[in-house]
Protein backbone atom coordinates (compact mmCIF):
# COMPACT_ATOMS: atom_id res chain seq x y z
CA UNK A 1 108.79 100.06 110.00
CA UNK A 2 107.52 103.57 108.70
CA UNK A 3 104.01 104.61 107.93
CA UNK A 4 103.98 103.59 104.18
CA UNK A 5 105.20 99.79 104.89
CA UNK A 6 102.89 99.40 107.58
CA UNK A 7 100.00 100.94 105.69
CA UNK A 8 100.54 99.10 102.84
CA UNK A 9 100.69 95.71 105.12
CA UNK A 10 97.34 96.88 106.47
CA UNK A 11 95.62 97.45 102.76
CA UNK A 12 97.04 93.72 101.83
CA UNK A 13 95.38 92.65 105.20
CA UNK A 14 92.18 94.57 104.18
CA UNK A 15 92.09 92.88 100.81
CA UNK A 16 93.34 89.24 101.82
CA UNK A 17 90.16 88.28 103.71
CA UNK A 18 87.70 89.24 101.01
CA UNK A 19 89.03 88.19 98.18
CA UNK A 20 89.96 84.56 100.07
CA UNK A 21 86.27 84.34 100.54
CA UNK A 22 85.13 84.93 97.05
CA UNK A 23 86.85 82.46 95.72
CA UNK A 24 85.01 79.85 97.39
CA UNK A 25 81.44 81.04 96.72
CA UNK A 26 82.47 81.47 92.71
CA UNK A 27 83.00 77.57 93.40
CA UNK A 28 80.30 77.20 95.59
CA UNK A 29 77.28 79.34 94.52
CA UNK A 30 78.15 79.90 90.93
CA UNK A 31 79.91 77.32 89.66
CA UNK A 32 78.31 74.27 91.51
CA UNK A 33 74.77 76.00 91.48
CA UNK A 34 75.06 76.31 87.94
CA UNK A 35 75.79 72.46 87.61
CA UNK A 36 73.05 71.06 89.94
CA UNK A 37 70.60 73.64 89.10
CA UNK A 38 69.11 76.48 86.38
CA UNK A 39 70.76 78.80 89.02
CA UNK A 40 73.25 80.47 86.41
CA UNK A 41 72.72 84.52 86.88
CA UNK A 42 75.42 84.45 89.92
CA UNK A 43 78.21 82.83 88.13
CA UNK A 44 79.00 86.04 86.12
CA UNK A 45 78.34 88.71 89.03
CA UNK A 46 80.85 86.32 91.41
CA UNK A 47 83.44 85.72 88.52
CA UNK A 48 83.38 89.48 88.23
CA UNK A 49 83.89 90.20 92.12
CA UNK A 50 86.77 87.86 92.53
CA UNK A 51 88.45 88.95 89.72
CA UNK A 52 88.16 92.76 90.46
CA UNK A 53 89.15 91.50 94.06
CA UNK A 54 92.41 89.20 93.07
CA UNK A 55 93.32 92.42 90.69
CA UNK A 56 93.39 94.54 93.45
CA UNK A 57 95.25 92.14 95.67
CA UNK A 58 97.95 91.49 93.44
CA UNK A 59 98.60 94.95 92.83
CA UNK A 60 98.73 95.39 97.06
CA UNK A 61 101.09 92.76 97.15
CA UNK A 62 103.27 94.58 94.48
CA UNK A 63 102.99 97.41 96.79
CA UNK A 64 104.33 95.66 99.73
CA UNK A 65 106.91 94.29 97.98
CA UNK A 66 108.08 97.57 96.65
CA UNK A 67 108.26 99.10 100.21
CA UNK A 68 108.58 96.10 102.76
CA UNK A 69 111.51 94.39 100.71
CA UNK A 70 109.92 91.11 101.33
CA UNK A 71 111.70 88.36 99.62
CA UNK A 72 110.94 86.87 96.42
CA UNK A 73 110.30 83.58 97.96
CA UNK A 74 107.79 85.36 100.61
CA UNK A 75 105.55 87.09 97.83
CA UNK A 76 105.42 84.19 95.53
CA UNK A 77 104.06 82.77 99.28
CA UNK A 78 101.42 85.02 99.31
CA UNK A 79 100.42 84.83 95.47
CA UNK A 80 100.12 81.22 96.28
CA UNK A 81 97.96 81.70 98.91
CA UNK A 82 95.55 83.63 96.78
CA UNK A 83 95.52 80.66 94.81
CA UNK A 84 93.94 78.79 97.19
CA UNK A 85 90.22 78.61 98.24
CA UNK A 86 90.30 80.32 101.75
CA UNK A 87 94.42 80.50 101.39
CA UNK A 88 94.23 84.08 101.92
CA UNK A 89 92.65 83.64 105.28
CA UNK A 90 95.85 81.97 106.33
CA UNK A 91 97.78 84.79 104.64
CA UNK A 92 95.74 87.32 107.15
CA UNK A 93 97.07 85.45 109.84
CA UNK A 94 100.73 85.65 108.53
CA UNK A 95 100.36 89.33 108.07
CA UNK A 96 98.80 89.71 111.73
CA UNK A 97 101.60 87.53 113.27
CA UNK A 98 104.33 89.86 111.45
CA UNK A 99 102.09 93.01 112.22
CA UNK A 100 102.23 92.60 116.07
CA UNK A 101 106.01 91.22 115.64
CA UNK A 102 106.78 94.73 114.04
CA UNK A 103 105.01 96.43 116.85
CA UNK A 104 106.85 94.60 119.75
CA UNK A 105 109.88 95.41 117.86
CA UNK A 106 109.49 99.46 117.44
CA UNK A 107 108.51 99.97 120.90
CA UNK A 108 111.77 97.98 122.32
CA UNK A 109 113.79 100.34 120.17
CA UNK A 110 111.71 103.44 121.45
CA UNK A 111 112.44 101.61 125.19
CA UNK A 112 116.32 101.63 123.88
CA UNK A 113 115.95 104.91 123.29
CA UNK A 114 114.78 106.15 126.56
């Protein structure tokens, strides 16, 4: 894996954990808050986080399609995921698993090589 790939896996890591986490408190504190309660001034300010933050994960996962060549059926996966209140967590832990896969794997080729 060169630099790019694995830098662009990192930035989708970076992303996935933050914007799995703001879906659930637009449910939680805006949405539901807004029902039970006069609480409405955080439904707008949350929406507007987790969109910014789904934007911005959707265009990493572009990127790591572009320059992993992940499958179709892997991305659509991952957009799933997104989906999903606290589905991008799980997607973190995909990413990890394949990260320290891809680092076992370079340094038995740089073992080959030696």
């Amino acid at each position: 894996m060169d630099i790019k790939t694995a830098s662009a896996l990192h930035r989708l890591r970076l992303i996935s954990v933050p914007e799995a986490l703001s879906f659930p408190a637009l449910l939680i504190f805006g949405s539901l808050l807004s029902r039970i309660s006069d609480i409405d001034y955080l439904m707008m300010p949350l929406g507007i986080l987790h969109g910014i933050l789904f934007v911005i994960y959707a265009v990493f996962l572009l990127d790591v399609w572009n320059k992993a060549k992940w499958p179709l059926r892997k991305v659509a996966l991952f957009f799933l995921l997104a989906l999903l209140p606290f589905g991008g967590l799980y997607g973190d832990r995909l990413l990890k698993r394949d990260e320290a896969d891809s680092v076992v794997a370079a340094r038995a080729r740089e073992a080959a090589r030696a």
